[in-house]
Protein backbone atom coordinates (compact mmCIF):
# COMPACT_ATOMS: atom_id res chain seq x y z
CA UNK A 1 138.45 82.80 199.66
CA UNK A 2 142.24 84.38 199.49
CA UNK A 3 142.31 84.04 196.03
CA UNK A 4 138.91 85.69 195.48
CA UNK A 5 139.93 88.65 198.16
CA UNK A 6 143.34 88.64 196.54
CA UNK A 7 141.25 89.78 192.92
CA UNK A 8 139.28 92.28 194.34
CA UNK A 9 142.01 94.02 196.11
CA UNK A 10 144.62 93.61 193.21
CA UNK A 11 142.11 94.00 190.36
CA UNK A 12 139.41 96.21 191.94
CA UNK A 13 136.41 93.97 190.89
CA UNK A 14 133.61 94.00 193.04
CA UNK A 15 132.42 90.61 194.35
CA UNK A 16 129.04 89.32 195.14
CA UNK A 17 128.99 86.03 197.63
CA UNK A 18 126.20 84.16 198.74
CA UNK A 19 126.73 82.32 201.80
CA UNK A 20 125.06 81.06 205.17
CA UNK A 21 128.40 80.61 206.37
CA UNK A 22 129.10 83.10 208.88
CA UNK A 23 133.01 82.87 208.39
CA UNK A 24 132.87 83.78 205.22
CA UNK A 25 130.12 86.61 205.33
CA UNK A 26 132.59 88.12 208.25
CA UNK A 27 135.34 88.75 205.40
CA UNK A 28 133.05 91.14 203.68
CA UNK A 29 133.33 94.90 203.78
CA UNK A 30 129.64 94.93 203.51
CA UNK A 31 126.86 92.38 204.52
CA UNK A 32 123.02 92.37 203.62
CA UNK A 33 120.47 90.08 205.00
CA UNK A 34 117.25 89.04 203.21
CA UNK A 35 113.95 88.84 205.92
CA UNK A 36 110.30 88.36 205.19
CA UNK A 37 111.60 90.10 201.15
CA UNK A 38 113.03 92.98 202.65
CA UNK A 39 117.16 93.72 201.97
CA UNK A 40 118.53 95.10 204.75
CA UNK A 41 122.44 95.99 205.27
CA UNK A 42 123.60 94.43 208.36
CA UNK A 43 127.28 95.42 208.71
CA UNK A 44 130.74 94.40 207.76
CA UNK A 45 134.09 94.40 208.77
């Protein structure tokens, strides 16, 4: 995961993760959560 942050703050690429992990999904700036089809943004850091 530091070497993943480490390219998006160094190179400015934007990254998408998939996860069920919560400790990883609470690195992201921004976090979106999939119920009954619907996307809905839940939060971030």
């Amino acid at each position: 995961m530091e070497m993943l942050r480490a390219i998006h703050e160094k190179m400015g690429k934007t990254l998408v993760i998939i996860t069920h992990d919560n400790r990883v999904a609470g690195m992201a700036d921004r976090r979106f959560s999939i119920v009954d089809g619907v996307l809905t943004e839940v939060g971030g850091r």
